[in-house]
PDB file of N, CA and C in Angstrom:
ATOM      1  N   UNK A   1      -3.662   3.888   4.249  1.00  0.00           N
ATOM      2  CA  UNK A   1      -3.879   4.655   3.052  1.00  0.00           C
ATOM      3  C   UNK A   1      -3.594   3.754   1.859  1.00  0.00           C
ATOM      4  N   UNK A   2      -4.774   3.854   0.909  1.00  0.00           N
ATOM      5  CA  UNK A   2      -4.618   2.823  -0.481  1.00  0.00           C
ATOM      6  C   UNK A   2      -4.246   3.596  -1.651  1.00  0.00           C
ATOM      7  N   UNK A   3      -3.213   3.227  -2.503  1.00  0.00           N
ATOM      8  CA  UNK A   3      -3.097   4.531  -3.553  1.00  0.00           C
ATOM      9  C   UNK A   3      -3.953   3.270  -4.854  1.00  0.00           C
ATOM     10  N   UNK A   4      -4.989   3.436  -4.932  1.00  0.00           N
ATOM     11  CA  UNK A   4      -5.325   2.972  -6.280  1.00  0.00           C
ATOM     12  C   UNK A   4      -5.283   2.487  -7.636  1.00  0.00           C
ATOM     13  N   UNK A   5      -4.582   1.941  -8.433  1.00  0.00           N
ATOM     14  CA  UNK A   5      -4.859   1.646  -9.699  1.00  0.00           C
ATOM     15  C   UNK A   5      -5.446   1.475 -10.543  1.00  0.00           C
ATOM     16  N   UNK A   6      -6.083   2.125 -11.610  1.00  0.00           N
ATOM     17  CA  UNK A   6      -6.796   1.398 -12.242  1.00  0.00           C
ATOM     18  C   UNK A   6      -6.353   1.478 -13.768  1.00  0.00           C
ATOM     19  N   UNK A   7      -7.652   0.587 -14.749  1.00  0.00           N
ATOM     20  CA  UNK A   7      -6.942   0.957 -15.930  1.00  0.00           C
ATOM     21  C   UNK A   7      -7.424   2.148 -16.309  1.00  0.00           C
ATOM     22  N   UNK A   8      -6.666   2.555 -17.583  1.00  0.00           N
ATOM     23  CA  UNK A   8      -6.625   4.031 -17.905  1.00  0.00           C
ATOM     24  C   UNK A   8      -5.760   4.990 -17.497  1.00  0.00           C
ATOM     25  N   UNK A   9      -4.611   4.605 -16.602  1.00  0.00           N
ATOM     26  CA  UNK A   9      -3.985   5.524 -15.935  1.00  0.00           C
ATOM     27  C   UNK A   9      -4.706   6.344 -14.837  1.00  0.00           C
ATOM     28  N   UNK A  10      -6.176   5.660 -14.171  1.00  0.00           N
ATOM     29  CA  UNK A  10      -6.769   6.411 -13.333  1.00  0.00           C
ATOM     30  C   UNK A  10      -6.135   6.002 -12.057  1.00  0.00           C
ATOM     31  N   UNK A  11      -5.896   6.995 -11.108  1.00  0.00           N
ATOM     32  CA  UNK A  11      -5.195   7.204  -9.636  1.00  0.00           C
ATOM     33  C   UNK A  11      -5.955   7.560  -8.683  1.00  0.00           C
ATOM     34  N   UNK A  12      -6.230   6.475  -7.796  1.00  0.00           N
ATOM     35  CA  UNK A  12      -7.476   7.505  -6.688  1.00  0.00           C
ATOM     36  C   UNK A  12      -6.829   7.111  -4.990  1.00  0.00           C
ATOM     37  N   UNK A  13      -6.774   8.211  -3.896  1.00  0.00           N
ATOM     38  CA  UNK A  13      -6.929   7.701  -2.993  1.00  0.00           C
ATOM     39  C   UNK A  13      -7.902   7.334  -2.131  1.00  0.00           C
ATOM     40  N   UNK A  14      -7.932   5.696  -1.334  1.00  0.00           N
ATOM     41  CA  UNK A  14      -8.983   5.417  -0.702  1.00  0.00           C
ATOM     42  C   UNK A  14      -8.155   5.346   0.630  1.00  0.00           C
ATOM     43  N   UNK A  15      -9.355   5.318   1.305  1.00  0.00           N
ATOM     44  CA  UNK A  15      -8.910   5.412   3.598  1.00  0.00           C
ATOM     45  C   UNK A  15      -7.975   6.476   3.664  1.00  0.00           C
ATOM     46  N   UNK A  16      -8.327   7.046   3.450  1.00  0.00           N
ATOM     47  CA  UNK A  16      -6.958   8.423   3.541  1.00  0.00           C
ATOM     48  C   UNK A  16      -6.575   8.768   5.233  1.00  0.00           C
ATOM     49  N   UNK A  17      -7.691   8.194   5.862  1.00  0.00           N
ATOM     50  CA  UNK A  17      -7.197   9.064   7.305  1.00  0.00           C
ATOM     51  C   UNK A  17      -6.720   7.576   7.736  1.00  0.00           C
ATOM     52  N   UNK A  18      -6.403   6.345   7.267  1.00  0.00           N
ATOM     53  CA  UNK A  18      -6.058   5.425   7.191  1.00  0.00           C
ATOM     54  C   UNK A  18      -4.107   5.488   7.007  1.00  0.00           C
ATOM     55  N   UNK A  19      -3.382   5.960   8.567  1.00  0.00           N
ATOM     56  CA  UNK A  19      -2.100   6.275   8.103  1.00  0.00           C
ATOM     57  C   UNK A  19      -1.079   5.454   8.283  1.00  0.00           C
ATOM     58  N   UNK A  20      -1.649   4.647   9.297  1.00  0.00           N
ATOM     59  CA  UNK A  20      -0.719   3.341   9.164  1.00  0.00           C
ATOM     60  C   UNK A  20      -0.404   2.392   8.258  1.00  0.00           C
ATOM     61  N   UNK A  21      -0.762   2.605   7.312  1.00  0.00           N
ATOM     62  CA  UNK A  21      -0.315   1.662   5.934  1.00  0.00           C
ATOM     63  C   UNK A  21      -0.433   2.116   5.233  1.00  0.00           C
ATOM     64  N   UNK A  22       0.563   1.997   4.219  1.00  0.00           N
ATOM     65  CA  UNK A  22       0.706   2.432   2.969  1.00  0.00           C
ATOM     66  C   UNK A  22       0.508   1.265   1.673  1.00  0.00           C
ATOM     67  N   UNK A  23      -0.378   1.545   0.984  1.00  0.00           N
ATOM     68  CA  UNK A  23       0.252   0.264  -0.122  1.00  0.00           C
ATOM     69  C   UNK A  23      -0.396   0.753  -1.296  1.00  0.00           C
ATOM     70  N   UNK A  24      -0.165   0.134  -2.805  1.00  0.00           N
ATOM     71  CA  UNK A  24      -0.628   0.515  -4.130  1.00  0.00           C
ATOM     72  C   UNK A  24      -1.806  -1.019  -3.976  1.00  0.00           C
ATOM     73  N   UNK A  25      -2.994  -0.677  -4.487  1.00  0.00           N
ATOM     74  CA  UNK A  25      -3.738  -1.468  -4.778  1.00  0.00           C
ATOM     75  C   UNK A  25      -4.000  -1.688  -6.610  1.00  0.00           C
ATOM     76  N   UNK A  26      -3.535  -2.506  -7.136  1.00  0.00           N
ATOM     77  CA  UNK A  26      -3.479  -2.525  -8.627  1.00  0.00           C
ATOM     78  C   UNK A  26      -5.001  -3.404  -8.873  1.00  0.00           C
ATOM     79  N   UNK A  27      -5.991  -2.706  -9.411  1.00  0.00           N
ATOM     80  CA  UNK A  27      -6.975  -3.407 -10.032  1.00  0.00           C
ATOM     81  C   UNK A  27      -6.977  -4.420 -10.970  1.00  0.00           C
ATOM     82  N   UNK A  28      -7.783  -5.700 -11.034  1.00  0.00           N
ATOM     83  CA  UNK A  28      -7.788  -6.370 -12.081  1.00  0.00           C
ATOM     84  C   UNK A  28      -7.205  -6.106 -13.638  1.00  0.00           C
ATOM     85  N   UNK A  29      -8.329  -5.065 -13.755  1.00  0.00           N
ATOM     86  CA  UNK A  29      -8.392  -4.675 -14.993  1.00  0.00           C
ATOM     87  C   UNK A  29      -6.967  -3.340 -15.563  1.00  0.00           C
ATOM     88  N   UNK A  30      -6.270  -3.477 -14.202  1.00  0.00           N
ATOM     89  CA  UNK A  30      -5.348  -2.903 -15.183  1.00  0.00           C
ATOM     90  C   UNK A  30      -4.121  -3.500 -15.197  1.00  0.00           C
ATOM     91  N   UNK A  31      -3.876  -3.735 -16.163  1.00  0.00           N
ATOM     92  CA  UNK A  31      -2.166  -4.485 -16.417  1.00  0.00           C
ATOM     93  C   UNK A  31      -0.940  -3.732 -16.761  1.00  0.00           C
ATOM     94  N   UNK A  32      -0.165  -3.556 -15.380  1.00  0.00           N
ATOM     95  CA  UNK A  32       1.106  -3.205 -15.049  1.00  0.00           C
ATOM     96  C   UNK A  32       1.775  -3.169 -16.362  1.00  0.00           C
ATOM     97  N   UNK A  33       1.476  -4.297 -17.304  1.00  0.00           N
ATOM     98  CA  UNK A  33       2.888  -4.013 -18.213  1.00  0.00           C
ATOM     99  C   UNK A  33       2.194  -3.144 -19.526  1.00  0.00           C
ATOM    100  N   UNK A  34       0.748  -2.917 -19.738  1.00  0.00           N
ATOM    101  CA  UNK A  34       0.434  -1.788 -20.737  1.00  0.00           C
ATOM    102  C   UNK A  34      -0.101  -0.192 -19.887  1.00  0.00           C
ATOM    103  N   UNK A  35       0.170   0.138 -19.086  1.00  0.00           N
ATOM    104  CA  UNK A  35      -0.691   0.796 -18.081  1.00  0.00           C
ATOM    105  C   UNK A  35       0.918   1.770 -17.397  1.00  0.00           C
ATOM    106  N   UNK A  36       0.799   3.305 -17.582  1.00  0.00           N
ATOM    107  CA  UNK A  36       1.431   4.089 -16.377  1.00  0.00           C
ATOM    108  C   UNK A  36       0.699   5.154 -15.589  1.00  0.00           C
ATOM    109  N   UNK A  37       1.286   5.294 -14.337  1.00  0.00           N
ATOM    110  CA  UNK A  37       0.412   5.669 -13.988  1.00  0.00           C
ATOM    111  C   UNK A  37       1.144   7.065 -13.382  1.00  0.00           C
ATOM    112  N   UNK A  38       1.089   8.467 -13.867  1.00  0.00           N
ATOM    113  CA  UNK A  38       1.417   9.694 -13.356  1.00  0.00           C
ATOM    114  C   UNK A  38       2.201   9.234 -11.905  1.00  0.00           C
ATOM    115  N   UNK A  39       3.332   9.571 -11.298  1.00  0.00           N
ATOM    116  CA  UNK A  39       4.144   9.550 -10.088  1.00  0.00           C
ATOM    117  C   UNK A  39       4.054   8.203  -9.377  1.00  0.00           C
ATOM    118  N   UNK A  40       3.686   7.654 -10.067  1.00  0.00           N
ATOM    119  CA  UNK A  40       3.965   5.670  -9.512  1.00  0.00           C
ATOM    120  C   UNK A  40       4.909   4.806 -10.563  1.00  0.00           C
ATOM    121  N   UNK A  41       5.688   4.687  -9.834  1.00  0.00           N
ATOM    122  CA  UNK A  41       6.726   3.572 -10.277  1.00  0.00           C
ATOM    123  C   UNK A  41       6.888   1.774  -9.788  1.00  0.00           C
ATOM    124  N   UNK A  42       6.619   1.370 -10.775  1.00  0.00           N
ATOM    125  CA  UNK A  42       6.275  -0.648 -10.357  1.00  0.00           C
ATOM    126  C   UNK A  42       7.913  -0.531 -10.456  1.00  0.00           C
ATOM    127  N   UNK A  43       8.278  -1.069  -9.032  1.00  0.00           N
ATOM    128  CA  UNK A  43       9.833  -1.467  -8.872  1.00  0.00           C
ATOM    129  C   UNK A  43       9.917  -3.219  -9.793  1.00  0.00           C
ATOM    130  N   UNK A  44       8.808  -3.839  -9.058  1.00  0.00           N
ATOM    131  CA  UNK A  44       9.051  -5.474  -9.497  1.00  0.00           C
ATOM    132  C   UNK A  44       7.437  -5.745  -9.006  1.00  0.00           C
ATOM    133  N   UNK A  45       7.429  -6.991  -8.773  1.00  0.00           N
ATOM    134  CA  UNK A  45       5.960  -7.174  -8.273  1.00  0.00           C
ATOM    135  C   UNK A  45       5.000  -7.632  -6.699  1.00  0.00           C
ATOM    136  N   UNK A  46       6.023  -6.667  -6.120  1.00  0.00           N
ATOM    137  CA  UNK A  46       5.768  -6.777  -5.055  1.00  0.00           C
ATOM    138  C   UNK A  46       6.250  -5.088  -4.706  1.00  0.00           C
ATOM    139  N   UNK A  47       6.835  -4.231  -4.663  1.00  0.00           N
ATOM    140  CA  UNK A  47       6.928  -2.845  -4.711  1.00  0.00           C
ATOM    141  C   UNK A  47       7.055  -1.913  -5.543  1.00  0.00           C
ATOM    142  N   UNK A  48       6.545  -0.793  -5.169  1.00  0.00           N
ATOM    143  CA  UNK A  48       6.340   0.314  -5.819  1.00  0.00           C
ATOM    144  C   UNK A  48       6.817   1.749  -5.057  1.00  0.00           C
ATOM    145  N   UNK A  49       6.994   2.937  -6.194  1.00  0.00           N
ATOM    146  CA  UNK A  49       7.227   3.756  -5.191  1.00  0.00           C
ATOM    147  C   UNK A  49       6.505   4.908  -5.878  1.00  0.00           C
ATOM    148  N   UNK A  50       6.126   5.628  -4.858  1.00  0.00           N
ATOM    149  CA  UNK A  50       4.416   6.408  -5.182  1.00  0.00           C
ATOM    150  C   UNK A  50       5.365   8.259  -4.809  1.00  0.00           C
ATOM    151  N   UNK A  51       5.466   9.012  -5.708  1.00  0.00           N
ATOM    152  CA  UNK A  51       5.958  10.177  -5.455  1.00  0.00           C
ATOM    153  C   UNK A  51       5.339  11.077  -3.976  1.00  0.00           C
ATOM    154  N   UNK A  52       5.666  11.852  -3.651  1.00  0.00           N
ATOM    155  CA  UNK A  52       4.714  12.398  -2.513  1.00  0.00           C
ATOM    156  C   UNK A  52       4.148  13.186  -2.387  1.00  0.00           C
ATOM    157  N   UNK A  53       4.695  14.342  -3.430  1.00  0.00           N
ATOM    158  CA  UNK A  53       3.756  15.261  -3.679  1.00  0.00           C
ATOM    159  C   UNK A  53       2.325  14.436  -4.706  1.00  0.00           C
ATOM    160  N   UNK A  54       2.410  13.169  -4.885  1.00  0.00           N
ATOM    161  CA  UNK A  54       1.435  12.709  -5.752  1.00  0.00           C
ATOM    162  C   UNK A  54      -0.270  12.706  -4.996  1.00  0.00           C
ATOM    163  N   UNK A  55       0.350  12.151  -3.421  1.00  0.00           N
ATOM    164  CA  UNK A  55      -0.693  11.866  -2.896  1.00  0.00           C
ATOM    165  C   UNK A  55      -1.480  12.946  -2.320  1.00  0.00           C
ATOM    166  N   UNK A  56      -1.306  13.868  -1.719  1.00  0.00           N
ATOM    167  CA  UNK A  56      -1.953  14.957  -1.532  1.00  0.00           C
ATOM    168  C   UNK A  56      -2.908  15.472  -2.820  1.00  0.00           C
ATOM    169  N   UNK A  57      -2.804  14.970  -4.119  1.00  0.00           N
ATOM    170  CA  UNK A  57      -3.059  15.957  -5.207  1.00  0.00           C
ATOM    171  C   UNK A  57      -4.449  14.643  -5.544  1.00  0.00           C
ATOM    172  N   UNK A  58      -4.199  13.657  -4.894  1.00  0.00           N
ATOM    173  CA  UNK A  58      -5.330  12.961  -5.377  1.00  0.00           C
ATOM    174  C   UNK A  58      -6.157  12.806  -4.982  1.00  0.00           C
ATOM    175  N   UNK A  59      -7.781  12.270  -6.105  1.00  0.00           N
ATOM    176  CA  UNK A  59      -8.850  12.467  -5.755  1.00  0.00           C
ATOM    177  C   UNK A  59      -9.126  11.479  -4.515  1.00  0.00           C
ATOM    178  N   UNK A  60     -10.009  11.595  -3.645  1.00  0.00           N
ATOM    179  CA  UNK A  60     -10.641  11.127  -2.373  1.00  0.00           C
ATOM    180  C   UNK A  60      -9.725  11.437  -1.297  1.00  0.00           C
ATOM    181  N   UNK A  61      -8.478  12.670  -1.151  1.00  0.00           N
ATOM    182  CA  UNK A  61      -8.153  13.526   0.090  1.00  0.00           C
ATOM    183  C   UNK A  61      -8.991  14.618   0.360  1.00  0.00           C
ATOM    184  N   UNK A  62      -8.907  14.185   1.891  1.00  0.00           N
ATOM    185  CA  UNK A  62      -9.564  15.429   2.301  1.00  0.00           C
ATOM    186  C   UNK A  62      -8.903  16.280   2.357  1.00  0.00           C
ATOM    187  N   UNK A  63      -9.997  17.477   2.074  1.00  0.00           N
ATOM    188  CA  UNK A  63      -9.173  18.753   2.091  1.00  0.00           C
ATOM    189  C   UNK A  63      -9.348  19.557   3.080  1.00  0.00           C
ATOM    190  N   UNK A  64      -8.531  19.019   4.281  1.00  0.00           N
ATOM    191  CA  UNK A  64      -8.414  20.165   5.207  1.00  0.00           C
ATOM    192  C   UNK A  64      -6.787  20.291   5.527  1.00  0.00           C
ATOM    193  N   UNK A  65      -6.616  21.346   6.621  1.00  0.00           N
ATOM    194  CA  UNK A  65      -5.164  21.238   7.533  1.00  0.00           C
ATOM    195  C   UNK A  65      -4.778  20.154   8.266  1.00  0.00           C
ATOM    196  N   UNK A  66      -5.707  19.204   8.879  1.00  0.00           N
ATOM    197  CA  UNK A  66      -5.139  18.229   9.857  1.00  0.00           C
ATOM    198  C   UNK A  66      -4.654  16.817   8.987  1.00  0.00           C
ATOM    199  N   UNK A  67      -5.549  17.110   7.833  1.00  0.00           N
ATOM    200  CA  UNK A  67      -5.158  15.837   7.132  1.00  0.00           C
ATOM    201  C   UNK A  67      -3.352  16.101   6.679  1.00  0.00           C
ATOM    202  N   UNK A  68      -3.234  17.516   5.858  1.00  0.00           N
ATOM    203  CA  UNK A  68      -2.058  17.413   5.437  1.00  0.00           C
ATOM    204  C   UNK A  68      -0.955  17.323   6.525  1.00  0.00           C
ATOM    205  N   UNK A  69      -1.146  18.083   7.761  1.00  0.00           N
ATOM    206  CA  UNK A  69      -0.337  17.841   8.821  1.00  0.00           C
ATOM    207  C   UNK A  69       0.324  16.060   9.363  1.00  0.00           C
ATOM    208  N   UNK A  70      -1.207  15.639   9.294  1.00  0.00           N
ATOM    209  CA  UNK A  70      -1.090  13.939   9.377  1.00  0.00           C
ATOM    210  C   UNK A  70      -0.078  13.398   8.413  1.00  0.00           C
ATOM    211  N   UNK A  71      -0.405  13.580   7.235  1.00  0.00           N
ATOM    212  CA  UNK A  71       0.430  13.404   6.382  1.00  0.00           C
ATOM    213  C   UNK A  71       1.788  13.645   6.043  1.00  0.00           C
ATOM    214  N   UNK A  72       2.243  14.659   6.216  1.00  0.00           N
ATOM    215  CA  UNK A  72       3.308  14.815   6.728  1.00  0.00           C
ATOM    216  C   UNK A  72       4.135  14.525   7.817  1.00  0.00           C
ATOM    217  N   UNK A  73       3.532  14.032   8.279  1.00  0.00           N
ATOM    218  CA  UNK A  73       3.789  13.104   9.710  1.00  0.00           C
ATOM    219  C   UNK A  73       4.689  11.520   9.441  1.00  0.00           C
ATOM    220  N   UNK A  74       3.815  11.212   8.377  1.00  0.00           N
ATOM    221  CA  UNK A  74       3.556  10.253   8.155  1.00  0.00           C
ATOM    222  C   UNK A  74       4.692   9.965   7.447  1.00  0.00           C
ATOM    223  N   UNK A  75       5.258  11.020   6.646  1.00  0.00           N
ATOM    224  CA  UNK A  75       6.067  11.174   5.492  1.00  0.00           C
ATOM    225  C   UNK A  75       7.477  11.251   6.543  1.00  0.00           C
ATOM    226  N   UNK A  76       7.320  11.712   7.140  1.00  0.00           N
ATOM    227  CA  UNK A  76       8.668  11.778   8.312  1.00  0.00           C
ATOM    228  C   UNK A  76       8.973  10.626   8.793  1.00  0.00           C
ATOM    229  N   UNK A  77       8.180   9.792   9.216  1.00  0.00           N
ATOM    230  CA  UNK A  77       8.427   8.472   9.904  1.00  0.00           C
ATOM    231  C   UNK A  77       8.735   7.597   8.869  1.00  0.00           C
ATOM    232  N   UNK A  78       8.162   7.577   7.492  1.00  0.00           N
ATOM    233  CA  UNK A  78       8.606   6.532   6.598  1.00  0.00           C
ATOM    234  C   UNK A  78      10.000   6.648   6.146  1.00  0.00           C
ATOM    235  N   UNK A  79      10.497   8.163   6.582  1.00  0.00           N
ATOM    236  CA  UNK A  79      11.972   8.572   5.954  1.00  0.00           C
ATOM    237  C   UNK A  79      12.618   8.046   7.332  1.00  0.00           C
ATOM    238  N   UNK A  80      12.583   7.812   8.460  1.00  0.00           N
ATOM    239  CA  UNK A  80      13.141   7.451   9.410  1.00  0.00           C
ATOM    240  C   UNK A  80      13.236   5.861   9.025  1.00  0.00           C
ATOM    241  N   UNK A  81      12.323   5.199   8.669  1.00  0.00           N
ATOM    242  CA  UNK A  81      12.203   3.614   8.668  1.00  0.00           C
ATOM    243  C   UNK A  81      12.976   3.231   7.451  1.00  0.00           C
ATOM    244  N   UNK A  82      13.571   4.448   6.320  1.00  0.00           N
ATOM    245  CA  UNK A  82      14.188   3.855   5.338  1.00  0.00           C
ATOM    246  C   UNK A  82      13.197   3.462   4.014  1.00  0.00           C
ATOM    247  N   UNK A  83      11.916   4.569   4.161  1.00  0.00           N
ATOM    248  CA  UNK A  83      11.076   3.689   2.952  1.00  0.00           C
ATOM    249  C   UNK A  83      11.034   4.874   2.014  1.00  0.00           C
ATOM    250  N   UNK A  84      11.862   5.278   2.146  1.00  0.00           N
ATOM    251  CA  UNK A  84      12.093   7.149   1.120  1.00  0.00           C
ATOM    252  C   UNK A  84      12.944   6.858  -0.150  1.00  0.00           C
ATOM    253  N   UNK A  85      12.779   7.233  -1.306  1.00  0.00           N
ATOM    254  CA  UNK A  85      13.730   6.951  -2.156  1.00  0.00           C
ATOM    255  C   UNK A  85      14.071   8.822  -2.512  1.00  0.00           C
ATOM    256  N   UNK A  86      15.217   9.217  -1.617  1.00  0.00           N
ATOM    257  CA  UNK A  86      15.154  10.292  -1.427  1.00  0.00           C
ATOM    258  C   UNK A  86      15.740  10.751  -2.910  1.00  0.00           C
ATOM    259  N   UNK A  87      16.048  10.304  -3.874  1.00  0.00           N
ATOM    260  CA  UNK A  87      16.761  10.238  -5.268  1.00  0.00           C
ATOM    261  C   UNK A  87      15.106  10.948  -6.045  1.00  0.00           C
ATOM    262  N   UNK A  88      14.062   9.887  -5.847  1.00  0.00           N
ATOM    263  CA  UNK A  88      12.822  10.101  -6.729  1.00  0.00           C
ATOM    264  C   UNK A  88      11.891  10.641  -5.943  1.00  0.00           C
ATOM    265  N   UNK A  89      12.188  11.133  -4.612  1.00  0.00           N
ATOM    266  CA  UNK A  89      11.322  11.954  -3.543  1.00  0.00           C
ATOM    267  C   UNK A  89       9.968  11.182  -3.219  1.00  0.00           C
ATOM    268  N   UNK A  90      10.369  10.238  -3.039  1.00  0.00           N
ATOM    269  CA  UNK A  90       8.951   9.159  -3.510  1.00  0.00           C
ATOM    270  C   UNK A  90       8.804   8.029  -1.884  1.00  0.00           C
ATOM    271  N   UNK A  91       7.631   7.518  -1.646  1.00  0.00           N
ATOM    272  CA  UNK A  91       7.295   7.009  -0.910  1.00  0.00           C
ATOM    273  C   UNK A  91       7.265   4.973  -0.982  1.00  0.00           C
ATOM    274  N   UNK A  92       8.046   4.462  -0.569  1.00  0.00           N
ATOM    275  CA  UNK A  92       8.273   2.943  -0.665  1.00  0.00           C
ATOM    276  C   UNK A  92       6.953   2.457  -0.715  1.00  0.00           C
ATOM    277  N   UNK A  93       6.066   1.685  -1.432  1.00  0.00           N
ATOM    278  CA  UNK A  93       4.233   0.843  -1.146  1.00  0.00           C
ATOM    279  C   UNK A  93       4.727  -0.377  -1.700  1.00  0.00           C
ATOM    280  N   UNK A  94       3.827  -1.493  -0.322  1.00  0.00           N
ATOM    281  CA  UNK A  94       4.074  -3.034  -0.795  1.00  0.00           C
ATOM    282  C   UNK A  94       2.513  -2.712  -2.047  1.00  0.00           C
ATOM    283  N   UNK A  95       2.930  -3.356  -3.013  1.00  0.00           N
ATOM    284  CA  UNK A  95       1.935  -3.650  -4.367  1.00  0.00           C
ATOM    285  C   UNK A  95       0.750  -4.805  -3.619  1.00  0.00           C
ATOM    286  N   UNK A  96      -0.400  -4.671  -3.789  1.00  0.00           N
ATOM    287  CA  UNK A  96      -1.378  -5.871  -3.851  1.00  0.00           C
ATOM    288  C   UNK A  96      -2.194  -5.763  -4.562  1.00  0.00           C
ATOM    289  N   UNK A  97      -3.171  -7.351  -5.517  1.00  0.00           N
ATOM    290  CA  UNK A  97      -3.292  -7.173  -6.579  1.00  0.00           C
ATOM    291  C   UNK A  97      -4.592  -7.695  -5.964  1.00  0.00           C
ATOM    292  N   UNK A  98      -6.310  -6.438  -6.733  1.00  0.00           N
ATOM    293  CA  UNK A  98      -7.153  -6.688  -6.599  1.00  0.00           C
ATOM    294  C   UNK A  98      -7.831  -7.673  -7.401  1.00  0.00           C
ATOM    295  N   UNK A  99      -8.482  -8.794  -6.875  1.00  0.00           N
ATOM    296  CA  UNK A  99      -9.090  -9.377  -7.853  1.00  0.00           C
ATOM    297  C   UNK A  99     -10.228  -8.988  -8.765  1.00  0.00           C
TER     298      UNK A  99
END
């Protein structure tokens, strides 16, 4: 699962049934240091942490039951591995920067 960046503060998810990975994909064109983006937080430049109710709400999920079930799945195991910032209810993503 890719959580998107772009500039403008636009947020999209891509590969959604894609659950084995998590990461923020930051577009060229948008620069981290003029740019926020609704329930994403740039820790440094290499992580981020993406709220969780964020991702369900964004555009390119599907909208059925098995997806959110998956998802929640998903959300369980990352809190087992330690990638929860249970303070900001938020989901740990390694950052990679699109060219």
């Amino acid at each position: 699962m890719i959580i998107e960046c772009l500039d403008g503060g636009v947020v999209r998810l891509a590969e959604p049934l894609d659950f084995g990975r998590f990461k923020l994909m930051l577009h060229a064109d948008a620069r981290p240091e003029t740019q926020s983006w609704n329930g994403i937080t740039l820790l440094n430049d290499r992580d981020g942490l993406v709220s969780i109710g964020l991702v369900p709400a964004l555009a390119g999920r599907p909208d059925d039951g098995d997806w959110k079930q998956r998802y929640a799945e998903m959300v369980a195991k990352a809190r087992e591995h330690g990638w929860i910032d249970a303070e900001r209810h938020a989901i740990r993503a390694h950052i990679e920067r699109m060219p």
